[in-house]
Protein backbone atom coordinates (compact mmCIF):
# COMPACT_ATOMS: atom_id res chain seq x y z
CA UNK A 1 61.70 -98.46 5.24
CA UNK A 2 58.15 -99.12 4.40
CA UNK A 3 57.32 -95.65 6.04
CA UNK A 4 60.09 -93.40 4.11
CA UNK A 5 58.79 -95.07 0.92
CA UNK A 6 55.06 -93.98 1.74
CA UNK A 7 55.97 -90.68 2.80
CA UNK A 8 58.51 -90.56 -0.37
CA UNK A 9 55.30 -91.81 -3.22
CA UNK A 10 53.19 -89.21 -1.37
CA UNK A 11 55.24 -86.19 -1.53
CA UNK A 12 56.15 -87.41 -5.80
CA UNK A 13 52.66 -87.81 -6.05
CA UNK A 14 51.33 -84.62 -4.70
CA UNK A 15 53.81 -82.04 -4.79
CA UNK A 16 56.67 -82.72 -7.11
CA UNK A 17 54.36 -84.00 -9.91
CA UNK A 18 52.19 -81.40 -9.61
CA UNK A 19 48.99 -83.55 -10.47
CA UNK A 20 47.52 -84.27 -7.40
CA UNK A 21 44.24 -85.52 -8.71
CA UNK A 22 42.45 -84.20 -5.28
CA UNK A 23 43.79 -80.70 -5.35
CA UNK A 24 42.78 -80.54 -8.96
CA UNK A 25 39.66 -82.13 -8.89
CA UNK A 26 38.54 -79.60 -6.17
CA UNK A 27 39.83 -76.77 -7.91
CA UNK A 28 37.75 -77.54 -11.25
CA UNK A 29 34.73 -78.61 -9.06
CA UNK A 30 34.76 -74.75 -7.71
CA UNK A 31 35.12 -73.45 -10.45
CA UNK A 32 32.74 -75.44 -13.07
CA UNK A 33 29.94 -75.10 -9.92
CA UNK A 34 30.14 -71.51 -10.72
CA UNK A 35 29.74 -71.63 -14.02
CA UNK A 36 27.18 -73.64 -14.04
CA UNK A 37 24.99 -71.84 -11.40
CA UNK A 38 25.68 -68.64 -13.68
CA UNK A 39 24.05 -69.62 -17.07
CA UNK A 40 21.40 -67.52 -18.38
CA UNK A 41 18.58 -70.20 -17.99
CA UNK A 42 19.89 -69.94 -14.26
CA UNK A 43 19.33 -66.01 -13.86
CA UNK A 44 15.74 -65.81 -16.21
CA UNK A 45 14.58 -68.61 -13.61
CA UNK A 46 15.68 -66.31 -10.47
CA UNK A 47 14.51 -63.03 -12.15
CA UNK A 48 10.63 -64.57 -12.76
CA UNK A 49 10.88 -66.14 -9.17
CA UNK A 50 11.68 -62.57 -7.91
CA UNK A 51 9.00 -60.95 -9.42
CA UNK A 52 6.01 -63.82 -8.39
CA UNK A 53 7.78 -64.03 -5.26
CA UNK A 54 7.66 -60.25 -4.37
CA UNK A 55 4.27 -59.47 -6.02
CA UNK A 56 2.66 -62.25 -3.40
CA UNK A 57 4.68 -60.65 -0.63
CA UNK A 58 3.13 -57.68 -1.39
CA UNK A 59 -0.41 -59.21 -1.79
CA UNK A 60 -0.01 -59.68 1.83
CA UNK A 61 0.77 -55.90 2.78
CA UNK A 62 4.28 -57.64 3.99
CA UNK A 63 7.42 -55.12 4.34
CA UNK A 64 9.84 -55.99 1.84
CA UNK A 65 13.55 -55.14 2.41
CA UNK A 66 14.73 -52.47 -0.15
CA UNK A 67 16.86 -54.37 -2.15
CA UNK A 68 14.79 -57.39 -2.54
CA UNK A 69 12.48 -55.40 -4.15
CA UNK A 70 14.74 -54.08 -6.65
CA UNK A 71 16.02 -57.56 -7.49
CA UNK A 72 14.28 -58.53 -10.02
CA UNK A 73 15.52 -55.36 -11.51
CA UNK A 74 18.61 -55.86 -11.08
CA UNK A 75 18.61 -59.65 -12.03
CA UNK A 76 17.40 -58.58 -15.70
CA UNK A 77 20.36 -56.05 -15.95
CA UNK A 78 22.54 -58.81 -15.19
CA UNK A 79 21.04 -61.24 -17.38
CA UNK A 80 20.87 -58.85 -20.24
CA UNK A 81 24.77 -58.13 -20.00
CA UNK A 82 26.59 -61.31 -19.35
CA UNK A 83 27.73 -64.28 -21.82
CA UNK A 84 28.59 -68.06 -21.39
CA UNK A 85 31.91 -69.91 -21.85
CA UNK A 86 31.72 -72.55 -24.33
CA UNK A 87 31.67 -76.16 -23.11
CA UNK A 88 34.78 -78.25 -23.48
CA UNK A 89 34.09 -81.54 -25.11
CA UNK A 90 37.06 -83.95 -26.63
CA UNK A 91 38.73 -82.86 -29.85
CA UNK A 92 37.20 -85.76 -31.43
CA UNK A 93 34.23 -87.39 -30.90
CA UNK A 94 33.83 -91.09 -32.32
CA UNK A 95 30.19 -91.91 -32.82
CA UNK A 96 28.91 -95.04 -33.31
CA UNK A 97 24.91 -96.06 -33.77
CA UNK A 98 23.33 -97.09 -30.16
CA UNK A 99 21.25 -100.05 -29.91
CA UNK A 100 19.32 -99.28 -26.83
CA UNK A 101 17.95 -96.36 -25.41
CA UNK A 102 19.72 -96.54 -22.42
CA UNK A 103 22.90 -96.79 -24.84
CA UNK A 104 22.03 -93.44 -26.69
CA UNK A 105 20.57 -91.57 -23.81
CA UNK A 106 24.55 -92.67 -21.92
CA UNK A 107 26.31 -91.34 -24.99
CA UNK A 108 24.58 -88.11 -25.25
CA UNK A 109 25.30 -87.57 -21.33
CA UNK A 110 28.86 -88.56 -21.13
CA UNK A 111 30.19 -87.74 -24.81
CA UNK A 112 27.89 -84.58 -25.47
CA UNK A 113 27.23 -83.01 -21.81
CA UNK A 114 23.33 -83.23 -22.59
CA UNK A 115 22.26 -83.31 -18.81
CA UNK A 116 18.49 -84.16 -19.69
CA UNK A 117 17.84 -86.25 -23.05
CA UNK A 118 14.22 -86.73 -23.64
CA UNK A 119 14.30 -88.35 -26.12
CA UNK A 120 12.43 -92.38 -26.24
CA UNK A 121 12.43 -93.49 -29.96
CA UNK A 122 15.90 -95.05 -30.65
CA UNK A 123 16.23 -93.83 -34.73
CA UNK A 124 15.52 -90.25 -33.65
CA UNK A 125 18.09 -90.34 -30.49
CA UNK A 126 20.60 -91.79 -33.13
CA UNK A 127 19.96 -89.10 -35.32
CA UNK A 128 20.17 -86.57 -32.53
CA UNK A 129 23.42 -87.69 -31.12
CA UNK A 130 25.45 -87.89 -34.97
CA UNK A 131 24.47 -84.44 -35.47
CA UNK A 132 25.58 -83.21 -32.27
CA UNK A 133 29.11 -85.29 -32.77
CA UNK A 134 29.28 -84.04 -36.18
CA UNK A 135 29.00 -80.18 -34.50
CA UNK A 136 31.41 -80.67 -31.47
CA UNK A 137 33.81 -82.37 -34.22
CA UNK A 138 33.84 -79.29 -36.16
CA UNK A 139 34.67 -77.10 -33.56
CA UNK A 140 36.61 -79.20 -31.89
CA UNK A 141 34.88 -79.76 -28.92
CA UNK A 142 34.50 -76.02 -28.15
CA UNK A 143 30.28 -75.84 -28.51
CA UNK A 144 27.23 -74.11 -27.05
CA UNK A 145 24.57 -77.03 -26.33
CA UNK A 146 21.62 -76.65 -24.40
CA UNK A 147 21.09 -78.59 -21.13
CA UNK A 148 18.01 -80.55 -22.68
CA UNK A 149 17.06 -81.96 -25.57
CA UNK A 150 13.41 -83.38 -25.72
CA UNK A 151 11.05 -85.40 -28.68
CA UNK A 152 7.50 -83.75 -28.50
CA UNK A 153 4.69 -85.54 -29.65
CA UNK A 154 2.56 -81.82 -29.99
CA UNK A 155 1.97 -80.64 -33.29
CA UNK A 156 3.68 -77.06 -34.02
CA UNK A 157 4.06 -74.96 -36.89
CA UNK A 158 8.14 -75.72 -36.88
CA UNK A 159 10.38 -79.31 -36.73
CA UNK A 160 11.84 -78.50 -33.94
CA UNK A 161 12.77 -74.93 -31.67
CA UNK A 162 14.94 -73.47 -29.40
CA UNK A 163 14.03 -71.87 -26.18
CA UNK A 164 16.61 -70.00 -23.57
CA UNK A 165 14.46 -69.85 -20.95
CA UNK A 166 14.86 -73.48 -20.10
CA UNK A 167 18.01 -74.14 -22.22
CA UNK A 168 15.88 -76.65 -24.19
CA UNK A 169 15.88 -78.04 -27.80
CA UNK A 170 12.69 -79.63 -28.76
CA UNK A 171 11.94 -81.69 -31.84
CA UNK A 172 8.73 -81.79 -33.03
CA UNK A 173 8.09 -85.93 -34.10
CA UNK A 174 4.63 -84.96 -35.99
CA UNK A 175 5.97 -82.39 -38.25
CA UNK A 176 9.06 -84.27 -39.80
CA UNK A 177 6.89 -87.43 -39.98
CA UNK A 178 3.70 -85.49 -41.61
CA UNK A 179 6.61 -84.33 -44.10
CA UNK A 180 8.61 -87.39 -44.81
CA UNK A 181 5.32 -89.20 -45.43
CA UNK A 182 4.90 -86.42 -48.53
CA UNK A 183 7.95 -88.27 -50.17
CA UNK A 184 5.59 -91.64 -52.06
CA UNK A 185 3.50 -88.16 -53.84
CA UNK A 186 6.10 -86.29 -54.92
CA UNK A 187 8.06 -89.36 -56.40
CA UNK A 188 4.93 -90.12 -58.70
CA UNK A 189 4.21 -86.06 -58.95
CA UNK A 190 7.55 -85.77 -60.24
CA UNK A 191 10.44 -87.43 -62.95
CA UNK A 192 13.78 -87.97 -61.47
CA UNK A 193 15.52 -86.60 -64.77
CA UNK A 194 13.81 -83.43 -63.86
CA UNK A 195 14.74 -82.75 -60.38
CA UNK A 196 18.53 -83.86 -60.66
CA UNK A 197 18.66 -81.74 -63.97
CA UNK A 198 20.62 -78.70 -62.15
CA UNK A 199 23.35 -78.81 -59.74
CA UNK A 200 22.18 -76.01 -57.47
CA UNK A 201 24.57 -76.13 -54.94
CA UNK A 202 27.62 -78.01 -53.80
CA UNK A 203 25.25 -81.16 -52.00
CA UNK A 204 24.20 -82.15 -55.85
CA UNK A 205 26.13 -85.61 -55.24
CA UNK A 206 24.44 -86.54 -52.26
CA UNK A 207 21.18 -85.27 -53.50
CA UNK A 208 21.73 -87.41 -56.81
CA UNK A 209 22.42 -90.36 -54.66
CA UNK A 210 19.50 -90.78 -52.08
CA UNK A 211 16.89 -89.42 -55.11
CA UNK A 212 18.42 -92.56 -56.93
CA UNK A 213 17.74 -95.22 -54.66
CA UNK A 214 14.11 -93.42 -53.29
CA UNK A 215 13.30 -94.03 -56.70
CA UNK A 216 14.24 -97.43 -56.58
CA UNK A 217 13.87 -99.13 -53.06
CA UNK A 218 12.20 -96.13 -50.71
CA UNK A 219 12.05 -98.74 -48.28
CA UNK A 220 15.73 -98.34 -47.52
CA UNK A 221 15.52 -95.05 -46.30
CA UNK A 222 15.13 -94.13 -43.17
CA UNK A 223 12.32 -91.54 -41.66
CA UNK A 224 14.54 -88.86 -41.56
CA UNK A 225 16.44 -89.50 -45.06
CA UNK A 226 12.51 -89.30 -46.63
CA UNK A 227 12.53 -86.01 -44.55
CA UNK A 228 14.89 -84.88 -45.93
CA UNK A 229 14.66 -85.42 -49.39
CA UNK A 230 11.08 -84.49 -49.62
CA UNK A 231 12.36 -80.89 -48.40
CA UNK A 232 14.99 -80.37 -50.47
CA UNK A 233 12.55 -82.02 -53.64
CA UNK A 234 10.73 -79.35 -52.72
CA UNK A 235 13.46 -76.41 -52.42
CA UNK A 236 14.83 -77.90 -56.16
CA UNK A 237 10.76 -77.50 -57.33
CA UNK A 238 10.65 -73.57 -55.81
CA UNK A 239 13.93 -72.89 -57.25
CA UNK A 240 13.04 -73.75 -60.63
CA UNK A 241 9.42 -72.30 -60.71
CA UNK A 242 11.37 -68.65 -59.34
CA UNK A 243 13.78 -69.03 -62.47
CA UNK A 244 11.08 -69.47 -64.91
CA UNK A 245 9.35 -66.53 -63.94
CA UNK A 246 12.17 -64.29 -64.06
CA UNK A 247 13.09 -66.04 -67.37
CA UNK A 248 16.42 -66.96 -66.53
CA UNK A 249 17.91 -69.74 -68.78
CA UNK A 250 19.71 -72.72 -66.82
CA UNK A 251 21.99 -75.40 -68.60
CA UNK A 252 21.67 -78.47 -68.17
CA UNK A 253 24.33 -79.85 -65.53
CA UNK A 254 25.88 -76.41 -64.80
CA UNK A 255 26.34 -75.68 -61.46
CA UNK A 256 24.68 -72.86 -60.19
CA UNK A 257 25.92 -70.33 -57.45
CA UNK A 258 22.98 -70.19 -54.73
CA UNK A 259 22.94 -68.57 -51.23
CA UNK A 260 20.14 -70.77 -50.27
CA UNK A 261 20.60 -74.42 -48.95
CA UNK A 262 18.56 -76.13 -52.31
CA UNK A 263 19.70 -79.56 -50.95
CA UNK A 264 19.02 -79.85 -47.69
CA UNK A 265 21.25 -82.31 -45.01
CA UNK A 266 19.16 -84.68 -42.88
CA UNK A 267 21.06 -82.91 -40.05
CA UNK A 268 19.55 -79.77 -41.45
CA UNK A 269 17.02 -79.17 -38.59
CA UNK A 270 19.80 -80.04 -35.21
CA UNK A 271 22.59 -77.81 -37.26
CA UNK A 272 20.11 -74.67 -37.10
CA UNK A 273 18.96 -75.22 -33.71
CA UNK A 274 22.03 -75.18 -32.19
CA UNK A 275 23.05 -72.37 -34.38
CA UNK A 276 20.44 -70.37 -32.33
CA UNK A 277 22.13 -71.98 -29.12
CA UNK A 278 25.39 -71.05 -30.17
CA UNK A 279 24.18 -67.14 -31.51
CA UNK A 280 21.86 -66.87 -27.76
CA UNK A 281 24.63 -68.49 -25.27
CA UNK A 282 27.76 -67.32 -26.34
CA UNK A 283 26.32 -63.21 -27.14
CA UNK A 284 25.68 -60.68 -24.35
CA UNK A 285 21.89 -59.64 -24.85
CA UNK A 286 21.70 -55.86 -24.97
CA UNK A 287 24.30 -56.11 -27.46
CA UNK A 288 22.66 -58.32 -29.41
CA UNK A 289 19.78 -56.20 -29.49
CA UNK A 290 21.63 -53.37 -30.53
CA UNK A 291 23.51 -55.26 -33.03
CA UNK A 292 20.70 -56.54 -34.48
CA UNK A 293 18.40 -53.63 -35.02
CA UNK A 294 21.38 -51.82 -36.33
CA UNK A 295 22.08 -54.53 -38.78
CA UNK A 296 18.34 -54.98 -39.88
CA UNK A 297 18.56 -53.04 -42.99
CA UNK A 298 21.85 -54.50 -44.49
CA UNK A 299 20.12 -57.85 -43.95
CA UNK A 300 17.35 -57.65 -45.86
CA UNK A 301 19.52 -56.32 -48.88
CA UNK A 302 21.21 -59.82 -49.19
CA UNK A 303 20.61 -62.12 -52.14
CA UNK A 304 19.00 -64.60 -49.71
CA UNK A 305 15.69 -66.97 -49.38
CA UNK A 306 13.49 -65.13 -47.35
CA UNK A 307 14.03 -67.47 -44.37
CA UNK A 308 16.76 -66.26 -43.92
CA UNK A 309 16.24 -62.20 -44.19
CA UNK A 310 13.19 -62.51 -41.62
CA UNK A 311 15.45 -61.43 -38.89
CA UNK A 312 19.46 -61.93 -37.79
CA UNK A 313 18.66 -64.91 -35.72
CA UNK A 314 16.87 -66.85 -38.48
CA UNK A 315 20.19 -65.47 -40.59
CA UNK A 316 23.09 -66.16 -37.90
CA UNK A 317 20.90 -70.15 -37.55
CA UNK A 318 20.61 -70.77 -40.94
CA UNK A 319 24.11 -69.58 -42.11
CA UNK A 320 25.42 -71.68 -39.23
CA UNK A 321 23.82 -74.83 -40.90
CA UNK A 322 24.78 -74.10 -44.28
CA UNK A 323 28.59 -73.50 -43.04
CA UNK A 324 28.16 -76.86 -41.63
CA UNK A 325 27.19 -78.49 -44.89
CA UNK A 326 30.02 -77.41 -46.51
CA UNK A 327 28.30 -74.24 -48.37
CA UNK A 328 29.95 -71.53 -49.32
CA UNK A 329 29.13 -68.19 -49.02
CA UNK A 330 29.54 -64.96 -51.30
CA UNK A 331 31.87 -62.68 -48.89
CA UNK A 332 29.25 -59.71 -48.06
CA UNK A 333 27.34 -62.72 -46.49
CA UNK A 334 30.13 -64.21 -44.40
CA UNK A 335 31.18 -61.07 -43.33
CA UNK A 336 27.75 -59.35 -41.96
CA UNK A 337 27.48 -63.54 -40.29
CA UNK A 338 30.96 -62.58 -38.51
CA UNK A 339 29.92 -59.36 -37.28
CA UNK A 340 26.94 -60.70 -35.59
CA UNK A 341 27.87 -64.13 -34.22
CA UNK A 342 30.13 -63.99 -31.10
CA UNK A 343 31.26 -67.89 -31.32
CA UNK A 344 34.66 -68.63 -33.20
CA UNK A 345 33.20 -69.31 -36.41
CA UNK A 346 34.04 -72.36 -39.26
């Protein structure tokens, strides 16, 4: 009796059911193996080991086989021609602020798929990890995010970069410190009624809000809401000095249509990184070198900062942060950013 009901569990379990958790779990295993080995930070790293490899080879007068020597060759044909699948996260990612390191490092691993997060100061990791959730929750868990994430303590002339070749977003600690700590000059530089005068763009509210209380308690504000504000202060100051010279009249409390982001997010900086992980992982290369010379032209004809016109990836990055701010976009913008990006878009 015992036996027939063994036998009878393991045949509902297995083959009736149809969820036999060890025929599925080695059938995903095979195939997420594969595409993991087949990333593009996977075939760059082959390619360059090719090439040293075969040029000390030949250092030594050794006979190389034929097609080892044309590897390398053929490695950057294959690189510049294939595209990644997007990751699959949950639908809906709850995030909640860590209070350990350990604690954020865990939730970027198991939540985000971050295999390697660098990152040692707990405010910045917390920061990391909301924009992240915030991303994956917009797309529903369908995303593009690099393998590593570090905090660099180097001084560079950017916040914070993305680089394919090792599937790596850095942020640059210096930089958005050096500009947060602007933020005690340009409150006594400037009047609030002055740089809340305009609504520029659709984050006025928000803006209004954390201006407000910098002006009266900055010590509530974190490093990164000081960051932020002292950029956008600065984006409001630009907008209004461009006005003036082209002697346009603004009223007071209208809101103005801008292509620009005047207000800037404190999630400004992770949005447009991974917009350039999204734009590099998800488009085949030679197409996106095509694409991009051929588009060139229309670009720079936009009504855009000039950020954004420097070249598509700066446009596709930038675009992608704005969408994720909730700024809209006049239509020859949106539609030149849906040409180019190969990702589903917002």
């Amino acid at each position: 009796m015992k036996i027939n009901n063994i036998k009878q569990s393991f045949y509902n379990k297995n083959f009736n059911n149809k969820h036999s958790n060890k025929f599925n779990f080695r059938e995903k295993n095979k195939f997420n193996n594969l595409t993991n080995i087949l990333t593009k930070k996977n075939i760059a790293y082959t390619t360059i080991l090719s090439i040293i490899t075969t040029s000390i080879l030949n250092q030594f007068d050794v006979d190389i086989p034929e097609f080892f020597n044309q590897l390398d060759k053929f490695l950057v044909s294959f690189l510049l021609c294939i595209n990644e699948n997007p990751q699959k996260l949950d639908k809906k990612i709850t995030f909640n602020k860590a209070q350990t390191i350990e604690d954020a490092k865990n939730f970027a691993r198991e939540n985000l798929k971050i295999k390697n997060f660098k990152v040692n100061d707990l405010e910045y990791a917390n920061w990391i990890n909301e924009g992240l959730t915030n991303i994956s929750n917009k797309f529903e868990g369908n995303v593009y995010f690099p393998q590593k994430i570090k905090l660099s303590e180097k001084s560079s002339d950017a916040y914070a970069s993305y680089r394919l070749i090792n599937d790596t977003v850095t942020i640059y600690k210096k930089e958005i410190e050096k500009t947060a700590n602007e933020l005690d000059s340009i409150l006594k530089d400037n009047n609030f009624g002055d740089l809340i005068k305009y609504k520029l763009d659709s984050n006025y509210d928000k803006f209004y809000e954390k201006l407000k209380q910098a002006y009266n308690n900055p010590s509530t504000l974190s490093i990164l809401e000081k960051f932020s504000l002292v950029r956008s202060c600065k984006s409001v100051k630009n907008y209004l000095i461009k006005q003036k010279n082209k002697k346009n009249t603004l009223l007071n409390n209208s809101t103005i249509c801008n292509n620009g982001n005047i207000y800037i997010d404190e999630f400004h900086t992770i949005y447009h990184e991974i917009g350039h992980c999204f734009d590099t992982k998800s488009n085949i290369i030679a197409t996106m070198i095509f694409k991009r010379f051929l588009y060139q032209n229309k670009l720079k004809k936009l009504s855009l900062p000039k950020n954004y016109t420097r070249n598509t990836q700066e446009f596709i990055a930038n675009i992608f942060a704005g969408l994720l701010q909730n700024k809209k976009y006049p239509l020859e913008i949106m539609n030149l950013y849906n040409k180019l990006i190969k990702f589903k878009s917002l």
